[in-house]
N, C-alpha and C. Protein backbone atom coordinates (compact mmCIF):
# COMPACT_ATOMS: atom_id res chain seq x y z
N UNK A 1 121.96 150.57 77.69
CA UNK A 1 121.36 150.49 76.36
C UNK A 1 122.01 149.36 75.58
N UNK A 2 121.39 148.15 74.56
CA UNK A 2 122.19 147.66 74.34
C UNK A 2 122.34 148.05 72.78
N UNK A 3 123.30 147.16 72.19
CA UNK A 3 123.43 147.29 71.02
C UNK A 3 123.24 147.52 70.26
N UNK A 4 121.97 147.09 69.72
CA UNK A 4 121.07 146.64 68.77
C UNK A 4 120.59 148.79 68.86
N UNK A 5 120.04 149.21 70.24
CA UNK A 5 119.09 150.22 70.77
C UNK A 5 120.35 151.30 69.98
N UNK A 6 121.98 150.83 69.94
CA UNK A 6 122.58 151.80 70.03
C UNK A 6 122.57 151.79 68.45
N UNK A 7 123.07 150.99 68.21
CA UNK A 7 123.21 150.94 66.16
C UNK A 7 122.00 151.83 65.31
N UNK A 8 120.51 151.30 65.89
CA UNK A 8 119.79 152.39 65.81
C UNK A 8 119.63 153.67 66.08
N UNK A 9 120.01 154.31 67.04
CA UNK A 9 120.39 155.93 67.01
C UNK A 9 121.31 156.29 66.16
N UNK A 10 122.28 155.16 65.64
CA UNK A 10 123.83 156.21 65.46
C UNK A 10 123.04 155.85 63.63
N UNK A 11 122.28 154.94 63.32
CA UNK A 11 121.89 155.01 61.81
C UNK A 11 120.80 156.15 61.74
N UNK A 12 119.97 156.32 62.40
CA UNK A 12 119.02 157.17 62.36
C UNK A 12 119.91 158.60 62.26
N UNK A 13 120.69 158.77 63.02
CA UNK A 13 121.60 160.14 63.49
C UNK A 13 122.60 160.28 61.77
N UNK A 14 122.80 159.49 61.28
CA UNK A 14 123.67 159.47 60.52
C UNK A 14 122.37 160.31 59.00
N UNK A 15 121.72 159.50 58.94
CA UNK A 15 120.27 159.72 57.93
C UNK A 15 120.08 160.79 58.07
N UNK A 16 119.90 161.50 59.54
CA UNK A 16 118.99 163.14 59.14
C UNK A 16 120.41 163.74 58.78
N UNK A 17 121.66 163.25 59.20
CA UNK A 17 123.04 164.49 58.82
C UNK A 17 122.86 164.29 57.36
N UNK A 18 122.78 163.13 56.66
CA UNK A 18 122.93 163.23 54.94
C UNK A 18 121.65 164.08 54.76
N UNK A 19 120.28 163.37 54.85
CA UNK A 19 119.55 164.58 54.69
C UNK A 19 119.33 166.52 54.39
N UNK A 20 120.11 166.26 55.56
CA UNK A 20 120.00 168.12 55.80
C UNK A 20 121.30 168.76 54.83
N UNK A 21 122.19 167.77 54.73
CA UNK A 21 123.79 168.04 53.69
C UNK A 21 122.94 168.12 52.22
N UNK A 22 121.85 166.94 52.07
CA UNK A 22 121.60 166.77 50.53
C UNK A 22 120.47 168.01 50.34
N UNK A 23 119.84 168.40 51.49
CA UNK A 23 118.39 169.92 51.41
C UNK A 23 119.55 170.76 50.97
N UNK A 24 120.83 171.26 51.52
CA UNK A 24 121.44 172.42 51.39
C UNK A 24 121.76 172.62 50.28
N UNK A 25 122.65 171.55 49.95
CA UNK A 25 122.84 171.46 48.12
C UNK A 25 121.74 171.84 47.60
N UNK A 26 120.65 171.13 47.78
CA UNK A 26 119.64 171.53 46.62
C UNK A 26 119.35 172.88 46.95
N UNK A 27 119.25 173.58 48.27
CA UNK A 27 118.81 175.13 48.40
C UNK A 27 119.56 176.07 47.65
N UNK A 28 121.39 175.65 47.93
CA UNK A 28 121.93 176.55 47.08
C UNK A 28 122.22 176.24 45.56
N UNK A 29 121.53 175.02 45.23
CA UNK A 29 121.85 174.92 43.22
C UNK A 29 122.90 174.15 43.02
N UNK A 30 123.85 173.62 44.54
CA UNK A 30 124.98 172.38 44.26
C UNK A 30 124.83 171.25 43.62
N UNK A 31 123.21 170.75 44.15
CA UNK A 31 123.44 169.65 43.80
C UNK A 31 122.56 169.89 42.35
N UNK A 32 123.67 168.57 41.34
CA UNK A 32 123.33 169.06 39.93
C UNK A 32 121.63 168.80 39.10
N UNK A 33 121.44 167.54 40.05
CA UNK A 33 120.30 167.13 39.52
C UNK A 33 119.14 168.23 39.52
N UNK A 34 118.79 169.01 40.94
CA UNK A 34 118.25 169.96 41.01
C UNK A 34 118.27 170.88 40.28
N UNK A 35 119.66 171.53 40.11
CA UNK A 35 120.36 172.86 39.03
C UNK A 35 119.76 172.17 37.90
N UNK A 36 119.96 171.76 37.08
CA UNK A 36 119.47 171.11 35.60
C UNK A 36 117.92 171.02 35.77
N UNK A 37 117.32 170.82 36.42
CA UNK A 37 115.70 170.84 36.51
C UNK A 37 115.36 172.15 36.53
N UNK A 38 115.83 172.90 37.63
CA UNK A 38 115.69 174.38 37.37
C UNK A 38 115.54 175.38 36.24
N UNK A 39 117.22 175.28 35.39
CA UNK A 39 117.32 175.80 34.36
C UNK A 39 116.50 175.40 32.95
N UNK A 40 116.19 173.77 33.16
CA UNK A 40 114.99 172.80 32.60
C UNK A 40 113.74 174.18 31.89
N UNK A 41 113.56 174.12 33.23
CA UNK A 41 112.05 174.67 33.81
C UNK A 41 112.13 175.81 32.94
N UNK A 42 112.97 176.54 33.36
CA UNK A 42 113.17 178.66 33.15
C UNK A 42 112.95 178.34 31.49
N UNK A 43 114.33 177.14 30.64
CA UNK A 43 113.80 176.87 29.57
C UNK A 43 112.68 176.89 29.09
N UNK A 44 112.26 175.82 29.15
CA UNK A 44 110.92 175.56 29.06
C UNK A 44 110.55 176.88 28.34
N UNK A 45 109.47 177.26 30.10
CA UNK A 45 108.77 178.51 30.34
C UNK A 45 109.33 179.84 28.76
N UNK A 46 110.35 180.17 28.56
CA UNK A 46 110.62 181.24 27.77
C UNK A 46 110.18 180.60 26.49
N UNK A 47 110.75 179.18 26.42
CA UNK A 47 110.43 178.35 24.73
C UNK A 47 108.82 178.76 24.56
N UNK A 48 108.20 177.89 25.50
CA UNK A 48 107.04 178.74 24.88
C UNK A 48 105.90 179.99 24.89
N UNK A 49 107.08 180.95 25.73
CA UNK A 49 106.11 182.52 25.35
C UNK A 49 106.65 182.44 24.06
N UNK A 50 108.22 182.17 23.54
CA UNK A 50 108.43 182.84 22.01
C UNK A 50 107.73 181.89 20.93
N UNK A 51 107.30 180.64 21.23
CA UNK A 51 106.43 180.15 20.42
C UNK A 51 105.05 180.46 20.39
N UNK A 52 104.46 181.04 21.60
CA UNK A 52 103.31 181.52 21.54
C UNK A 52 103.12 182.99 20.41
N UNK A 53 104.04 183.65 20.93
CA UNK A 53 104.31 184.94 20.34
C UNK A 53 104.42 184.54 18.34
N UNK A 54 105.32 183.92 18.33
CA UNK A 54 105.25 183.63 16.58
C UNK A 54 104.03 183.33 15.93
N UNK A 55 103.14 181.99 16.98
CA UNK A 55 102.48 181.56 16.61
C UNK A 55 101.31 182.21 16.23
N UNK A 56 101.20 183.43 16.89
CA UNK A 56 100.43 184.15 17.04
C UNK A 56 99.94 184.86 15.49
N UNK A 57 101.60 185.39 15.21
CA UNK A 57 101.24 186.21 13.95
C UNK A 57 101.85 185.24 12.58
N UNK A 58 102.19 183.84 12.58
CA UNK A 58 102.71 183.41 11.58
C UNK A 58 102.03 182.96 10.38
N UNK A 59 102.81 183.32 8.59
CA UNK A 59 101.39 183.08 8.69
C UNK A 59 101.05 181.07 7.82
N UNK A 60 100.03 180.96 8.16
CA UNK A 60 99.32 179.07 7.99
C UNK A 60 99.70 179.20 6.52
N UNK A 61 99.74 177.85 6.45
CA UNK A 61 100.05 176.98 4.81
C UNK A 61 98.98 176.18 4.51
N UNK A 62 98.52 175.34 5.84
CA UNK A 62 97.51 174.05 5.31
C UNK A 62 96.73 174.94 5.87
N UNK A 63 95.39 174.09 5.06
CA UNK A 63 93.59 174.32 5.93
C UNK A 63 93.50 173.85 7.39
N UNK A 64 94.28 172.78 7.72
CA UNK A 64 94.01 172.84 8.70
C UNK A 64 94.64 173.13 9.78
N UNK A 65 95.89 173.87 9.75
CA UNK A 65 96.71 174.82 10.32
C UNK A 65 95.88 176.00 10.94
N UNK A 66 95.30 176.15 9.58
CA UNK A 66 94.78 177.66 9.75
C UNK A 66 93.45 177.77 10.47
N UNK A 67 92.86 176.46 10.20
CA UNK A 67 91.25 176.44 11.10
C UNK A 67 91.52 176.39 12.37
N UNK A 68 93.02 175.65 12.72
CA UNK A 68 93.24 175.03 14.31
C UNK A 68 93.62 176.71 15.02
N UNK A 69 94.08 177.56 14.02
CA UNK A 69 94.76 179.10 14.39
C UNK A 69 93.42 180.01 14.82
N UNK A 70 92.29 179.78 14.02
CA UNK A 70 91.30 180.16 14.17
C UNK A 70 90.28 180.01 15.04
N UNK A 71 90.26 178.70 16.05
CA UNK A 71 89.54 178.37 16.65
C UNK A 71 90.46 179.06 17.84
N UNK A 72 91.64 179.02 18.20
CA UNK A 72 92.77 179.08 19.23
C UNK A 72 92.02 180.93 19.66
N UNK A 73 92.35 181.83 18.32
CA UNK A 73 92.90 182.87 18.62
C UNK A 73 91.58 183.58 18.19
N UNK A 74 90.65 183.18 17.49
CA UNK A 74 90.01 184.28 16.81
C UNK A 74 87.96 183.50 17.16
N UNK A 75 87.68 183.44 18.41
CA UNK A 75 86.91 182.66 18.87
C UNK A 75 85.73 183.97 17.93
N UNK A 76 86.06 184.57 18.44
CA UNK A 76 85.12 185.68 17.79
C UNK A 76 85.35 187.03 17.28
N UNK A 77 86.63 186.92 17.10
CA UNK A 77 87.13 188.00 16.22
C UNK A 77 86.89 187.38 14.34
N UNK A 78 87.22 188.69 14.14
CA UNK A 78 87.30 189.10 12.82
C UNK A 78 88.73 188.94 11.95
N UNK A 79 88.99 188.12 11.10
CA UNK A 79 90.06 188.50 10.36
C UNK A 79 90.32 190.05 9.54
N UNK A 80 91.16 190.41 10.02
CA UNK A 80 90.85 191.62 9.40
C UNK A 80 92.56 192.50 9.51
N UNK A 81 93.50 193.32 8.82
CA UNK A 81 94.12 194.15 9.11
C UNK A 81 93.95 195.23 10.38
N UNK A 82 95.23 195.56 10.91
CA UNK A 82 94.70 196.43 11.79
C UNK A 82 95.07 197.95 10.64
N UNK A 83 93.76 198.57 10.70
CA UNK A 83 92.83 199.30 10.29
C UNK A 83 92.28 200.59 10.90
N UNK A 84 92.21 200.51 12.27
CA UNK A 84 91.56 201.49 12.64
C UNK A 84 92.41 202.54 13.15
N UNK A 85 92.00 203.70 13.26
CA UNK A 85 93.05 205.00 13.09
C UNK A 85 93.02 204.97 14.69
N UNK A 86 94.71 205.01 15.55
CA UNK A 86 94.47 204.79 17.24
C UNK A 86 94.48 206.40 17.45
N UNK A 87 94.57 207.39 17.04
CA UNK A 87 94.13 208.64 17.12
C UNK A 87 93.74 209.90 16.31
N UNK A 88 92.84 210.54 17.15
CA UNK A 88 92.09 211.57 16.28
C UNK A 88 93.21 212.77 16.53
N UNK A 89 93.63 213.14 14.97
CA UNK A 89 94.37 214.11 14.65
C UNK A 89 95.17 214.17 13.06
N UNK A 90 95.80 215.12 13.11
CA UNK A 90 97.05 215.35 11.53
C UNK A 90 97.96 215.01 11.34
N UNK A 91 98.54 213.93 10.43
CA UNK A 91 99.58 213.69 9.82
C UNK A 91 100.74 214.80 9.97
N UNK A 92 101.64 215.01 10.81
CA UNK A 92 102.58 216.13 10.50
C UNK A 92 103.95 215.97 9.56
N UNK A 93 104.38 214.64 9.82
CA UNK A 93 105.60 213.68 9.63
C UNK A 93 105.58 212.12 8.88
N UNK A 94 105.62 211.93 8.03
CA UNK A 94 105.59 210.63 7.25
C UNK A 94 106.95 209.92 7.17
N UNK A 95 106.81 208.81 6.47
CA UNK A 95 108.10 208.14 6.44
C UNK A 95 109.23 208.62 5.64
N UNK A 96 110.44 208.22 6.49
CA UNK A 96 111.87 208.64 5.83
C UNK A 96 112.49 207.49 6.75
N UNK A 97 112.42 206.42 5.28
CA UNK A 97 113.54 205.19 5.99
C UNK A 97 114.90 205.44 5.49
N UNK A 98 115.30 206.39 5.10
CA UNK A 98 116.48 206.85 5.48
C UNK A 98 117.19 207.53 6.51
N UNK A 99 116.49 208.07 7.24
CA UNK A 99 116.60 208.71 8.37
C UNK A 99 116.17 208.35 9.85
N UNK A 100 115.63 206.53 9.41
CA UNK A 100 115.10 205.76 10.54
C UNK A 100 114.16 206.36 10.74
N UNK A 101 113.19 206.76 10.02
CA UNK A 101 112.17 207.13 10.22
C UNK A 101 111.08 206.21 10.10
N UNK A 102 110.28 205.55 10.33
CA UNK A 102 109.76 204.06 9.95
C UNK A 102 108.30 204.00 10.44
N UNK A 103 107.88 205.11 10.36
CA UNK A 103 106.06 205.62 10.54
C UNK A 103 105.89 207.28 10.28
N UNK A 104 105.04 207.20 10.85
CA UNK A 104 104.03 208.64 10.65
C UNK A 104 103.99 209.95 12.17
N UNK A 105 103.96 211.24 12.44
CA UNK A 105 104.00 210.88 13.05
C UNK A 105 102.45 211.99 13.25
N UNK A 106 101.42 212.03 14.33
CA UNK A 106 100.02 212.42 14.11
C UNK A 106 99.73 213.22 15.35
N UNK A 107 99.81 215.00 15.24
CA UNK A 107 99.58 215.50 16.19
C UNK A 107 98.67 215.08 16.97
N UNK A 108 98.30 215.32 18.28
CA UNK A 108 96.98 215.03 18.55
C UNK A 108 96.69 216.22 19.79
N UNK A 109 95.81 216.00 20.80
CA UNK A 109 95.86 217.11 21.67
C UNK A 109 96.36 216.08 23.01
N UNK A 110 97.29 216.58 23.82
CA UNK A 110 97.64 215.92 24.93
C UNK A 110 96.55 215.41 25.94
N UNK A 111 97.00 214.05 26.02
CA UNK A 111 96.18 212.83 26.90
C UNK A 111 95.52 212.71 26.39
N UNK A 112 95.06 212.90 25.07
CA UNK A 112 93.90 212.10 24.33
C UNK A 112 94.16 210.55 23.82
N UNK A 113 93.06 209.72 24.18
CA UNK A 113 93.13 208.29 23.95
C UNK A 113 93.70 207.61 22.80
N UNK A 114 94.72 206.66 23.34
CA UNK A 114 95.55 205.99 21.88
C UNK A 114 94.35 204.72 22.11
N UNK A 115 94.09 204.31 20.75
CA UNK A 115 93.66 203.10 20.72
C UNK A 115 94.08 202.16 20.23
N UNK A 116 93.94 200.63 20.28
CA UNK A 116 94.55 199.61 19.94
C UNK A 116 93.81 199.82 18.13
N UNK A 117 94.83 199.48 17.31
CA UNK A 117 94.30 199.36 16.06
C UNK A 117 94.00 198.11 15.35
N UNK A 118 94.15 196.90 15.91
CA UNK A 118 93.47 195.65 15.56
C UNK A 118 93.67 194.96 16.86
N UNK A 119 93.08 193.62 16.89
CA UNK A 119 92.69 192.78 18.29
C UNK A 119 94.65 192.48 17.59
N UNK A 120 94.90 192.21 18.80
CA UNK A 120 96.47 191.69 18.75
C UNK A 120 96.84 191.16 20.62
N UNK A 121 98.23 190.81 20.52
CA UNK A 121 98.57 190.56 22.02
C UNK A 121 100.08 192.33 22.16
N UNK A 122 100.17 192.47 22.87
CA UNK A 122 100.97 192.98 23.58
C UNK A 122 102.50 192.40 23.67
N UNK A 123 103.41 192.63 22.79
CA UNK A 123 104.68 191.91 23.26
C UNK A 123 105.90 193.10 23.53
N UNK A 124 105.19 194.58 23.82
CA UNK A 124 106.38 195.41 24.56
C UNK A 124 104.92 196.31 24.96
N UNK A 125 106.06 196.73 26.33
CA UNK A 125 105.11 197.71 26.85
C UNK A 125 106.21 198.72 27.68
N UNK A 126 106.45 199.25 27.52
CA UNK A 126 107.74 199.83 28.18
C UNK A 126 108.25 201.15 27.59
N UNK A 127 109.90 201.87 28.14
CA UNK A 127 110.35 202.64 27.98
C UNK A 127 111.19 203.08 27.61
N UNK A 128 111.59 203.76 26.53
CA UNK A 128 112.56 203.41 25.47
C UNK A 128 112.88 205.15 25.55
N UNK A 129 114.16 204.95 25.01
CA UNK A 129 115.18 206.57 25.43
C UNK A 129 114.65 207.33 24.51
N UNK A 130 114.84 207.07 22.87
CA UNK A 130 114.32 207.86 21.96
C UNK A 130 112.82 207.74 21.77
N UNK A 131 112.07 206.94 22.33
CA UNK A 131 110.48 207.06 21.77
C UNK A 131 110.10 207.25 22.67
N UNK A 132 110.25 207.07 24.16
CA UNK A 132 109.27 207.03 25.59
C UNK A 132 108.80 206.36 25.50
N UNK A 133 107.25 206.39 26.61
CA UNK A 133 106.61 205.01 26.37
C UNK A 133 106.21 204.52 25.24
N UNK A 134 106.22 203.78 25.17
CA UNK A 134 106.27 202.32 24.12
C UNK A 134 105.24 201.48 24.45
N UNK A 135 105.13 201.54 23.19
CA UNK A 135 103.56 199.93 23.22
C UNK A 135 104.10 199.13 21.54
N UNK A 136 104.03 198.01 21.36
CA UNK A 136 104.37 197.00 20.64
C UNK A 136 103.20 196.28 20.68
N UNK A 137 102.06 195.85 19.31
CA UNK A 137 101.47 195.15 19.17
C UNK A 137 101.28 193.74 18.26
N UNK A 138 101.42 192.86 18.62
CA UNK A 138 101.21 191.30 17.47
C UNK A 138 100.30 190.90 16.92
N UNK A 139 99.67 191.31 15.54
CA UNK A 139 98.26 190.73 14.88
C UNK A 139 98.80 190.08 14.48
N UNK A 140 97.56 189.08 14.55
CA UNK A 140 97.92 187.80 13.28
C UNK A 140 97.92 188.57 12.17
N UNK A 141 98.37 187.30 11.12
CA UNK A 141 99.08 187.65 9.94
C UNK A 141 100.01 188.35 9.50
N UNK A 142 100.85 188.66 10.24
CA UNK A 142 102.12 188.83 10.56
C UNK A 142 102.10 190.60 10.27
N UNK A 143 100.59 190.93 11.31
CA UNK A 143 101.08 192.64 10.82
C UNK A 143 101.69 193.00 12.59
N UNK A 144 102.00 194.26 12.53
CA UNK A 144 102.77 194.50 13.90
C UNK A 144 102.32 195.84 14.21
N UNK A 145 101.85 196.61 15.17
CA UNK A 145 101.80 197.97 15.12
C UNK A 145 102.57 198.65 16.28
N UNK A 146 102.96 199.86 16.14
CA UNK A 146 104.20 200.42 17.60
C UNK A 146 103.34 201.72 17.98
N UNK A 147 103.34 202.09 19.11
CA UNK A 147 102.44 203.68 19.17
C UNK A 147 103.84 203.99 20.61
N UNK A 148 104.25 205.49 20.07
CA UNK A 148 105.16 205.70 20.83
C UNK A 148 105.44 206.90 21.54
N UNK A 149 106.09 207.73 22.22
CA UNK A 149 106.09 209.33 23.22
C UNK A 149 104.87 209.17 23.56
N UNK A 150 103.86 207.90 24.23
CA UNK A 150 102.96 207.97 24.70
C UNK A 150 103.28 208.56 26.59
N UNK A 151 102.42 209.36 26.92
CA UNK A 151 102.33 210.04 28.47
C UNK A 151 102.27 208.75 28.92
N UNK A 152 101.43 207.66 29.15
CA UNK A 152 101.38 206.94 30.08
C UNK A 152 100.82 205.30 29.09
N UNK A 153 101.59 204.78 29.55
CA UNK A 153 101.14 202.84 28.95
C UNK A 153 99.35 202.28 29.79
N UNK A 154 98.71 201.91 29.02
CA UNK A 154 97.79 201.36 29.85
C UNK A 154 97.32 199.55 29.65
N UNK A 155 98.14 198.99 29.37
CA UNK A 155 98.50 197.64 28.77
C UNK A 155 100.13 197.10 29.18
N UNK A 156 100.13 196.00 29.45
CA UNK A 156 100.90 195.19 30.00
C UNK A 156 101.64 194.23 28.51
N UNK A 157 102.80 194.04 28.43
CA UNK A 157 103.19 192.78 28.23
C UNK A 157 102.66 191.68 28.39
N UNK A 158 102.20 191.09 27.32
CA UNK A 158 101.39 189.96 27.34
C UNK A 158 99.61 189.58 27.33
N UNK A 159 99.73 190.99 27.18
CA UNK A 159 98.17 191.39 27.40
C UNK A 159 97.49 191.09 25.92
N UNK A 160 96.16 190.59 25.78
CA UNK A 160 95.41 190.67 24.89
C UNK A 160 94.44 191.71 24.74
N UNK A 161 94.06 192.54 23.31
CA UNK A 161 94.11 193.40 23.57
C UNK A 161 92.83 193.56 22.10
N UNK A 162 91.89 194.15 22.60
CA UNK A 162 91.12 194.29 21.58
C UNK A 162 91.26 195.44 20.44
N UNK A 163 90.33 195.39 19.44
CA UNK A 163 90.38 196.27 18.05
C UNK A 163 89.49 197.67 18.86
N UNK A 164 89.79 198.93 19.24
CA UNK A 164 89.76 200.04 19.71
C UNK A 164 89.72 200.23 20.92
N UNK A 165 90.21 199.27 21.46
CA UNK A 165 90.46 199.50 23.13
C UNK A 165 91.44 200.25 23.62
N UNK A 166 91.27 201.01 24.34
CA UNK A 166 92.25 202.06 24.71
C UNK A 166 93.61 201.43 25.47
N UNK A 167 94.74 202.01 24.95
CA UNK A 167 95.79 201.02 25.23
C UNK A 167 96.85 202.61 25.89
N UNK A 168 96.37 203.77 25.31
CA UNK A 168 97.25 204.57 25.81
C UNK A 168 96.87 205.90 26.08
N UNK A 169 97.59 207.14 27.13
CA UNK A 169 97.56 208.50 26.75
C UNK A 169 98.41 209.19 25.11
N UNK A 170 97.89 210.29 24.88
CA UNK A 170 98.70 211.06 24.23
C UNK A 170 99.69 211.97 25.16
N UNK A 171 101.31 211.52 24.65
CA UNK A 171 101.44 212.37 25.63
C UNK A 171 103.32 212.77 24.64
N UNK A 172 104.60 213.47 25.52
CA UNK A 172 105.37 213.57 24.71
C UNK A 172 106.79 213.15 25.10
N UNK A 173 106.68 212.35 25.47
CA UNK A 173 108.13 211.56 26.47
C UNK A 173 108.70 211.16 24.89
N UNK A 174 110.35 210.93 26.06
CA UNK A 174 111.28 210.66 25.18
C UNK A 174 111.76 212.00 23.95
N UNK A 175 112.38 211.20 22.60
CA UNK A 175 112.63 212.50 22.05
C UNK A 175 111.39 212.99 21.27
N UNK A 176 110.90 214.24 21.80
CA UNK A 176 109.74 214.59 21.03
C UNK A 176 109.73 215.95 21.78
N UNK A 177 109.08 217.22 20.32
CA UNK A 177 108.86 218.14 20.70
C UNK A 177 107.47 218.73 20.64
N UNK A 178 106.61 218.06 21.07
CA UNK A 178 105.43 218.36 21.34
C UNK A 178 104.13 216.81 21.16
N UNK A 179 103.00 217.13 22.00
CA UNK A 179 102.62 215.89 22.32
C UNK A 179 101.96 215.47 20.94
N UNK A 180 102.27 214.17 20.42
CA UNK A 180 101.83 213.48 19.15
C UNK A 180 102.14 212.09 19.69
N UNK A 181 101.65 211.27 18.44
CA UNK A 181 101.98 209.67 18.37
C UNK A 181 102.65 209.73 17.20
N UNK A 182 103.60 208.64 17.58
CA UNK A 182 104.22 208.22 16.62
C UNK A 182 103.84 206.80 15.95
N UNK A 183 103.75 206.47 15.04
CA UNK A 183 102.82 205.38 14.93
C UNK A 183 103.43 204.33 13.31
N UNK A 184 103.70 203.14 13.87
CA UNK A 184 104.51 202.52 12.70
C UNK A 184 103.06 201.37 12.43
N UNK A 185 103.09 200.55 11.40
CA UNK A 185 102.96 199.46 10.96
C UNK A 185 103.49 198.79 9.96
N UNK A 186 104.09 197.56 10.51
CA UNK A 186 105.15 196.33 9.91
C UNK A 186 104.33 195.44 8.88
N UNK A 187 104.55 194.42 8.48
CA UNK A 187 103.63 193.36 7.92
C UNK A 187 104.80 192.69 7.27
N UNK A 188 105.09 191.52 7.58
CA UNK A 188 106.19 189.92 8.14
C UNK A 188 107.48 191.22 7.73
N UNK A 189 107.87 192.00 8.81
CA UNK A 189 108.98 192.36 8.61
C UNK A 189 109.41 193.54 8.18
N UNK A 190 108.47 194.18 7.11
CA UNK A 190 108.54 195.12 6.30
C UNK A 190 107.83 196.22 6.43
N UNK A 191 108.32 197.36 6.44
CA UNK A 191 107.67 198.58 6.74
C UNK A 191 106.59 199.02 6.15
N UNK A 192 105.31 199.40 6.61
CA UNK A 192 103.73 199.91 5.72
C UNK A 192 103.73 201.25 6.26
N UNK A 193 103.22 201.99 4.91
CA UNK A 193 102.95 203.54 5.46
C UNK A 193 101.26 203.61 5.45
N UNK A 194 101.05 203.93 6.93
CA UNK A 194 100.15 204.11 7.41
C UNK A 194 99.27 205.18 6.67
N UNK A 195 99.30 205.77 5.50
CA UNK A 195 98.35 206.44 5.37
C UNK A 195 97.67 205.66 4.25
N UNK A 196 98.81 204.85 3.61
CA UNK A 196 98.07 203.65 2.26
C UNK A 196 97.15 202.71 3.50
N UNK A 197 96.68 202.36 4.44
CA UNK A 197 96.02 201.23 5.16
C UNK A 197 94.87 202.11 5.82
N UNK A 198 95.14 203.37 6.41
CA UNK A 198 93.94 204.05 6.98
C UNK A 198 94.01 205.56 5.94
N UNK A 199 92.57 205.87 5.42
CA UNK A 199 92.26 206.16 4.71
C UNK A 199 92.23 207.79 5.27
N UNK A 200 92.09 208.22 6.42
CA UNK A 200 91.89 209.19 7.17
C UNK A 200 93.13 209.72 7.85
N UNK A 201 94.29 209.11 7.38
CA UNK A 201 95.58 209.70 7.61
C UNK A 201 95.99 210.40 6.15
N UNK A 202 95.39 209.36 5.07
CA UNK A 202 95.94 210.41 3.73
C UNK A 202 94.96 211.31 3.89
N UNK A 203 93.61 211.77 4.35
CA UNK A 203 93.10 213.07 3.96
C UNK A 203 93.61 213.81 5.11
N UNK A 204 94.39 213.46 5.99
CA UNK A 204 94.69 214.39 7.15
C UNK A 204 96.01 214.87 7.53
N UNK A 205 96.58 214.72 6.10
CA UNK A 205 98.10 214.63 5.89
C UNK A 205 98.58 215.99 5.66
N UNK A 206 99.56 216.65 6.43
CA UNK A 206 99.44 217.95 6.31
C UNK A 206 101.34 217.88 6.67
N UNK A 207 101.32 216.77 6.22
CA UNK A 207 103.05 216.52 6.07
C UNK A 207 104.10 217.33 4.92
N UNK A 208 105.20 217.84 4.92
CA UNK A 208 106.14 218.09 4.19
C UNK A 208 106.37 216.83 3.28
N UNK A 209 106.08 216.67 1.64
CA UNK A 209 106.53 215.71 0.90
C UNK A 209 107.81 216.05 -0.08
């Protein structure tokens, strides 16, 4: 073999060893350029669910903030409060924000349908020690609604979610002694008692005042 034949194997041979040294790094996150693109990325990705999420319920200043919010989110919805009562039943329990009490809470008959109370997105869906299942909703205009000791979630995180669409069972998980909803609404922050917004919780109020 001569020379020339040999210099070429031993450069070629040399190329795939850096190669396969520089794949490994990048497989395990050594090499930095890779690592920094990665964590880049994951960035990214979270920046904008929580900007989606704000954006969602924040509320507009200019006209044309608010038209660009409107075309985005509300193609054919309604501006409107969420409004609609997510179950048929009695007021037993009202608010005591002294006692972390921070809604209502509304017998109902077990597994009867929770409904979504305005078009919103979904930003919890899950299981929580003192409430059980858990549902967390985001309307625009910065209202928020929680429905909670639900039997079973039927909505996802991240889910969009219409004005009476069924989002849950009645049921009595977590701390609770018998099957009801528990049922809050926020607005930018601040606690609303649900029977001043739906009209059919103050006539169905059969609460201790």
């Amino acid at each position: 073999m001569s020379r020339m034949g040999l210099f070429v194997i031993l450069f070629f041979g040399i190329l795939v060893i850096g190669l396969t040294i520089l794949g490994s790094m990048r497989l395990f996150n050594y090499d930095k350029l890779s690592y920094e693109l990665s964590v880049l990325r994951d960035k990214t990705n979270l920046l904008e669910n929580l900007l989606s999420d704000m954006e969602f319920s924040q509320v507009m200043d200019s006209s044309i903030a608010y038209e660009k919010f409107i075309s985005n989110y509300y193609d054919k919805h309604e501006i409107e409060y969420p409004g609609l009562a997510p179950v048929e039943g009695y007021v037993t329990r009202g608010l005591n924000i002294n006692n972390n009490h921070f809604g209502i809470d509304i017998a109902a008959k077990y597994l009867d349908n929770i409904y979504a109370s305005g078009y919103g997105k979904v930003i919890f869906s899950g299981l929580n020690k003192d409430l059980g299942n858990t549902i967390i909703i985001n309307h625009p205009g910065g209202f928020i609604t929680m429905y909670a000791h639900n039997d079973s979630n039927m909505v996802f995180q991240g889910e969009i979610v219409e004005k009476g669409q069924v989002i849950a069972r009645i049921g009595e998980t977590g701390n609770s002694q018998g099957p009801h909803l528990h049922f809050e609404i926020w607005k930018n922050n601040k606690v609303l008692d649900p029977r001043g917004i739906i009209p059919k919780y103050k006539q169905k109020d059969v609460s201790i005042r």
